[in-house]
Protein backbone atom coordinates (compact mmCIF):
# COMPACT_ATOMS: atom_id res chain seq x y z
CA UNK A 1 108.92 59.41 130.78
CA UNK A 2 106.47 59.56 127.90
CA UNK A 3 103.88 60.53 130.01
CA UNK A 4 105.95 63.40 131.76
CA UNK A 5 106.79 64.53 128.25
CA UNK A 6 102.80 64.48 126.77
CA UNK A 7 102.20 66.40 129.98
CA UNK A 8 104.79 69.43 129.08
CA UNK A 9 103.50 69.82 126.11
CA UNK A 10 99.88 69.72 127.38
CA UNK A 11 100.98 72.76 129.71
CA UNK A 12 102.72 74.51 127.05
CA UNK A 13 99.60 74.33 124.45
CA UNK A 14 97.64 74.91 127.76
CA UNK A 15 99.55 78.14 128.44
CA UNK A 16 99.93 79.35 124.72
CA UNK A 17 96.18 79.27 124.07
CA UNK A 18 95.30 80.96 127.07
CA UNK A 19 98.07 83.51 127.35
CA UNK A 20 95.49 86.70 126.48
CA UNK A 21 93.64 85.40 129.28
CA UNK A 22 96.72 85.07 131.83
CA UNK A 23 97.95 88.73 130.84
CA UNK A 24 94.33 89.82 131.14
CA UNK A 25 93.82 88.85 134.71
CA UNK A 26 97.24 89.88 135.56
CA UNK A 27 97.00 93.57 134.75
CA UNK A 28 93.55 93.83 136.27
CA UNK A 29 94.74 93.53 139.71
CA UNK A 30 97.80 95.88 138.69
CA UNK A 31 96.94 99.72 139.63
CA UNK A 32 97.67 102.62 136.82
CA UNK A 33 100.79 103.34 138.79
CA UNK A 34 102.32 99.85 138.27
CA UNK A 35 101.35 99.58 134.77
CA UNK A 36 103.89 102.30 134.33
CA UNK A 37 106.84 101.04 136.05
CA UNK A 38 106.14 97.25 135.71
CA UNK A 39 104.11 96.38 132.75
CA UNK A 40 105.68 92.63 133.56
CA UNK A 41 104.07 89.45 134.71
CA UNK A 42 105.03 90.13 138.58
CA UNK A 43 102.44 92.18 140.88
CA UNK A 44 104.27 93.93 143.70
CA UNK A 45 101.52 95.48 145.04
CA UNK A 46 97.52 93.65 143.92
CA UNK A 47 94.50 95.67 144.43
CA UNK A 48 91.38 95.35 143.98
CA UNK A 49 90.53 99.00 142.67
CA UNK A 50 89.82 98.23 139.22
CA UNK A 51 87.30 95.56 140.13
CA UNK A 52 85.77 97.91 142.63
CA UNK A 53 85.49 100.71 140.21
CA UNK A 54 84.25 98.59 137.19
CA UNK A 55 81.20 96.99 140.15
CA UNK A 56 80.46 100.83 141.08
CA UNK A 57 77.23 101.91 139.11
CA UNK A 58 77.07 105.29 137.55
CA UNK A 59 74.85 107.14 135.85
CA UNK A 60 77.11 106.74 132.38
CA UNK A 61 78.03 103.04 133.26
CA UNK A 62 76.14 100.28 135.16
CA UNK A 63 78.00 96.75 134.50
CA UNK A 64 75.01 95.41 135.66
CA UNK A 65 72.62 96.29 133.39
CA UNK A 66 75.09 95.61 130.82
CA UNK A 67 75.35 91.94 131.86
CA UNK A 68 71.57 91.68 132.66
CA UNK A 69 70.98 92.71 128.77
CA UNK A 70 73.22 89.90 127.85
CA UNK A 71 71.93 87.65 129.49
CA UNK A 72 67.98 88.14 128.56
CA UNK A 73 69.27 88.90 124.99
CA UNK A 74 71.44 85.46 125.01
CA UNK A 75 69.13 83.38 126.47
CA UNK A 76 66.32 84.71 124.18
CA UNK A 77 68.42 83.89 121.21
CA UNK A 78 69.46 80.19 122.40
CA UNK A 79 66.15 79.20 123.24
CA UNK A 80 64.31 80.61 120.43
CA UNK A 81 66.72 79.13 118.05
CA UNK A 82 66.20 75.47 119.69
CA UNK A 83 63.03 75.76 119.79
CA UNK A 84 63.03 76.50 115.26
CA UNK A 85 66.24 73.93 115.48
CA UNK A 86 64.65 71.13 116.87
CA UNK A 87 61.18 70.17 115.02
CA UNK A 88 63.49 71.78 111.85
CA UNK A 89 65.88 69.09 112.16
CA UNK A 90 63.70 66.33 112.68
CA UNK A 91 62.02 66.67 109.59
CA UNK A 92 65.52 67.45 107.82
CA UNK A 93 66.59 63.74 109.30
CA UNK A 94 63.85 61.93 109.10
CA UNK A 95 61.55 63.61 106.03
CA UNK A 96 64.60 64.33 103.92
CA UNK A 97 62.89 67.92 103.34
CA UNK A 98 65.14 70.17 102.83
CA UNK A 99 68.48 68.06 103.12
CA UNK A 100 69.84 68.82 99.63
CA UNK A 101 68.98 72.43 99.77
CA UNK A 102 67.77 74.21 102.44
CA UNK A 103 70.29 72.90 104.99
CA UNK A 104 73.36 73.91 102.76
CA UNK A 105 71.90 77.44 102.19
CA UNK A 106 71.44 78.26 105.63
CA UNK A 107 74.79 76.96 106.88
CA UNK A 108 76.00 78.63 103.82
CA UNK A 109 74.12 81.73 104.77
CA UNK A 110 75.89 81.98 108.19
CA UNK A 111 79.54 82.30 106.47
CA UNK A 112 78.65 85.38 105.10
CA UNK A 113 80.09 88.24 106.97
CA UNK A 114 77.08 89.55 108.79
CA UNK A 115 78.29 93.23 108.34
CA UNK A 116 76.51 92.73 104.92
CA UNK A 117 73.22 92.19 106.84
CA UNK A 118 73.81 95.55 108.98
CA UNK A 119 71.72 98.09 106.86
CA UNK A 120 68.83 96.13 106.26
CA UNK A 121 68.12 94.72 109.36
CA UNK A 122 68.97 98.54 110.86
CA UNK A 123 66.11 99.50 108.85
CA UNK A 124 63.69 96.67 109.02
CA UNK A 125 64.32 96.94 113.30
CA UNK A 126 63.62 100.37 113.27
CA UNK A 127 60.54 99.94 111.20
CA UNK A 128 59.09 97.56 113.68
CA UNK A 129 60.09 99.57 116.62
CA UNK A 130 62.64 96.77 117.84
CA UNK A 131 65.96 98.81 117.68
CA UNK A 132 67.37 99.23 121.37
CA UNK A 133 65.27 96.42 123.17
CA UNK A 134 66.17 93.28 124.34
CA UNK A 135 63.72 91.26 122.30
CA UNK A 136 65.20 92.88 119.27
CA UNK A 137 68.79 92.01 119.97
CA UNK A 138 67.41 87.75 121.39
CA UNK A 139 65.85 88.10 117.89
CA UNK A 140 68.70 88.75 115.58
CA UNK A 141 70.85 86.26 118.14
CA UNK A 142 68.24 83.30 117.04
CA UNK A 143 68.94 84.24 113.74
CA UNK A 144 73.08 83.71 113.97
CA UNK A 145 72.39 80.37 116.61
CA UNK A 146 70.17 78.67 114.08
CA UNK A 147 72.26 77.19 111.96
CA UNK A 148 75.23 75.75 113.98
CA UNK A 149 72.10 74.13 116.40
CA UNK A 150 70.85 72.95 113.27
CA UNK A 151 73.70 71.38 112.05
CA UNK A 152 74.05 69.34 115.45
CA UNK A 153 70.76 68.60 115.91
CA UNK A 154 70.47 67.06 111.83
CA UNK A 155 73.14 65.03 112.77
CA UNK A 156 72.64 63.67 116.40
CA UNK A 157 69.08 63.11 115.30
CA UNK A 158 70.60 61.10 112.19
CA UNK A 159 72.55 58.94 114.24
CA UNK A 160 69.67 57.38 115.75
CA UNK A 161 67.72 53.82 114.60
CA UNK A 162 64.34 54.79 112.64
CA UNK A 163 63.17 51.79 114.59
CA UNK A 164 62.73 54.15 117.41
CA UNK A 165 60.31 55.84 115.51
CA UNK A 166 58.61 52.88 114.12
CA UNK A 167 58.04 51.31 118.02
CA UNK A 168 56.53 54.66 118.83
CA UNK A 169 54.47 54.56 116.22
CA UNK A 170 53.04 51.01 116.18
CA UNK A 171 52.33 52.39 119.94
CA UNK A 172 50.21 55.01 118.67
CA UNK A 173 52.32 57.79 119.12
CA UNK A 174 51.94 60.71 116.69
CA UNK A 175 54.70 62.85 115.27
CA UNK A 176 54.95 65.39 117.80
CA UNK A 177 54.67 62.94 120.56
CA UNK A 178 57.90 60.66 118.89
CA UNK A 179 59.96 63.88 118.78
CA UNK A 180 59.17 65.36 122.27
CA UNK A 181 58.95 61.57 123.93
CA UNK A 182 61.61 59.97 122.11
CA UNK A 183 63.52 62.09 119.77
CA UNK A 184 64.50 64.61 122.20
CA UNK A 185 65.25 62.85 125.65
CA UNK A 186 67.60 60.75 123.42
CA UNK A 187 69.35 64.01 121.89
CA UNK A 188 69.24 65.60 125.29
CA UNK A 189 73.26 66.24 124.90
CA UNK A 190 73.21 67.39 121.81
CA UNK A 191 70.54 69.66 123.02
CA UNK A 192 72.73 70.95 125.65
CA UNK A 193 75.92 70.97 123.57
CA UNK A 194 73.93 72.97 121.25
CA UNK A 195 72.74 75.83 123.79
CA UNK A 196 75.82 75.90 125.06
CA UNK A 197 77.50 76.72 121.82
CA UNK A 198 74.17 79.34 121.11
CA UNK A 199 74.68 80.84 124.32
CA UNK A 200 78.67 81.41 124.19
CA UNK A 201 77.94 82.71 120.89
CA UNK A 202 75.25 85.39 121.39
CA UNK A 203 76.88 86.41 124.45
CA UNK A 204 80.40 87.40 122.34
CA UNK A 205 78.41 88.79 119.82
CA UNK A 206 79.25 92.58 118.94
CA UNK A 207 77.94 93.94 115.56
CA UNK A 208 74.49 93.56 115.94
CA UNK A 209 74.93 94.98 120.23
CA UNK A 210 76.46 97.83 118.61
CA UNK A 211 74.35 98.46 115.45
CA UNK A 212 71.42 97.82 117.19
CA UNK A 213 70.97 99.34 120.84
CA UNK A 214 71.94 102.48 122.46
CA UNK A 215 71.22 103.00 125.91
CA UNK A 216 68.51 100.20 127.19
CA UNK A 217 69.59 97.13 125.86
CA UNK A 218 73.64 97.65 125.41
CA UNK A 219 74.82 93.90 126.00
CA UNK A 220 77.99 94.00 127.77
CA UNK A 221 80.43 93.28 124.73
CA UNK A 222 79.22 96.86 123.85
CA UNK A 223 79.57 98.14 127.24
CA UNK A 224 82.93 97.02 128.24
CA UNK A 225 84.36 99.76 125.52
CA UNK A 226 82.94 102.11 128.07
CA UNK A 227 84.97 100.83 130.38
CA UNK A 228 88.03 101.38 128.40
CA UNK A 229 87.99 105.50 129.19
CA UNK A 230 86.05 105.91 131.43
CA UNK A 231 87.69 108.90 133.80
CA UNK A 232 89.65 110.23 130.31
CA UNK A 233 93.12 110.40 129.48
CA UNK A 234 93.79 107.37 127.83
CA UNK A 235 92.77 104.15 127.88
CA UNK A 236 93.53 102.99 132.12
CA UNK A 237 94.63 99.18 131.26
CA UNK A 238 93.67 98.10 134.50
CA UNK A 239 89.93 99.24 134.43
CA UNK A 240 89.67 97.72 130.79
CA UNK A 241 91.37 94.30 132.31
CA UNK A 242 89.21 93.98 135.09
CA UNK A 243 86.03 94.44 133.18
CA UNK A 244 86.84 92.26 130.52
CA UNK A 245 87.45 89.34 133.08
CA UNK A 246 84.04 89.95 134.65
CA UNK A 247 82.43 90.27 131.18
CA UNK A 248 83.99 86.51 130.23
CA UNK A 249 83.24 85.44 133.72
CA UNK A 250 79.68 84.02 133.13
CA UNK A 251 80.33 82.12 129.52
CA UNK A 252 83.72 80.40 130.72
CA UNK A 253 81.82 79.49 133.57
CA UNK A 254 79.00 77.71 131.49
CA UNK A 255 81.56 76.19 129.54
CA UNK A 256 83.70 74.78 132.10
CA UNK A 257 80.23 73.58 134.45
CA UNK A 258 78.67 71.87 131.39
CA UNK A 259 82.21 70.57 129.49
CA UNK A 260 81.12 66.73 130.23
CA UNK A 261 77.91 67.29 128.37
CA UNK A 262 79.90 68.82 125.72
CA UNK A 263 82.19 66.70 125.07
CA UNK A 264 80.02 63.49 125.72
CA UNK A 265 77.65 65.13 122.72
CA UNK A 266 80.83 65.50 120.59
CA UNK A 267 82.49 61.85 120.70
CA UNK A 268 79.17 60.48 120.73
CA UNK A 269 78.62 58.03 117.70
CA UNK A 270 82.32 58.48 116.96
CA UNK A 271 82.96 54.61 118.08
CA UNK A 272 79.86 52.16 117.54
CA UNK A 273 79.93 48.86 118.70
């Protein structure tokens, strides 16, 4: 009985936190006829219009490209950032640099509405020729992964014996070779938790795709807005459905592939024997 009981209210929370998502995917199969008449949960009649439309490339709007920018600009941004986070929080860990104050600051620095960063780094981009490029947009992505990566990364990398360190070194293993030999294989989950996190975030992101491109490198949190009157006369419901389920496709997918690793990294070190 209790456990028929914790398993209603796991489908209510279930069903609550993902009911956006359920009335999302419901009125993308629902054509701009239905939506009038029967704006309900029920589809009399599914089609697949909306997703054909929204796949159909145009010379205004190409999905595609959309999602390709995203992806380049996302991966740019959660690589790049591991690759500062990494060495930065090994030497936070281990060194001590930096633990009192720069680590604060820049986790600090990441509460702070980033609209108040808009005009300078507007300027500063189009000053170095960067605005509407890909590299540009994985750049200013590093910038908002670094410290959440950091923060993991400082802490997983905390968690482990110095005597790791010391065996490596009595082995004759420098400093780079003890972080790339033995630091990071042993972090390897916190690794991935962290570029999954980087990646999820820098593919939602939608200030800086906005501010910051406008034609070539439009990541497709920009371009689903397209989307959203596309023929005129209103927003159609359907179209903007349907391309916000293929625009979520690709991170909910990452997230539910890689949700072990995730959630290995996170209870790791919770319980220590």
């Amino acid at each position: 009985m209790i456990n028929f009981l914790r398993w209603i209210v796991f489908g209510i929370a279930a069903l609550a936190l993902n009911f956006p998502v359920i009335v999302t995917l419901i009125t993308s199969f629902k054509s701009a006829k239905e939506l009038s008449t029967n704006p309900g949960f029920w589809i009399n009649q599914p089609t697949l219009d909306n997703y054909v439309s929204v796949l159909q490339v145009t010379d205004r709007l190409n999905i595609f490209g959309y999602l390709g920018n995203s992806l380049v600009a996302a991966l740019i941004g959660t690589t790049l950032a591991l690759v500062l986070a990494v060495p930065a929080a090994f030497a936070i860990a281990r060194g001590e640099i930096g633990k009192r104050l720069l680590l604060p600051t820049i986790v600090n620095l990441r509460a702070v509405p980033l609209i108040i960063f808009a005009i300078p780094l507007y300027m500063m981009f189009q000053w170095l020729g960067l605005l509407d490029t890909q590299i540009g947009l994985g750049l200013i992505l590093t910038i908002v992964n670094l410290p959440l990566a950091l923060v993991i990364l400082v802490n997983a990398i905390s968690e482990l014996p110095i005597e790791l360190d010391e065996a490596a070194r009595i082995d004759g293993a420098n400093t780079f070779q003890i972080l790339s030999r033995v630091i990071a294989p042993v972090c390897r989950p916190a690794i991935v938790t962290s570029f999954i996190f980087g990646f999820i975030t820098a593919w939602n992101e939608f200030l800086f795709g906005l501010m910051l491109t406008t034609s070539k490198a439009v990541p497709m949190t920009v371009g689903a807005s397209f989307f959203f009157a596309a023929s005129g006369g209103g927003v159609q419901w359907g179209l903007a459905s349907a391309v916000m389920i293929v625009g979520a496709l690709p991170p909910m997918l990452l997230g539910l592939i890689m949700y072990k690793q995730i959630s290995g990294s996170m209870t790791a070190g919770a319980v220590k024997g």
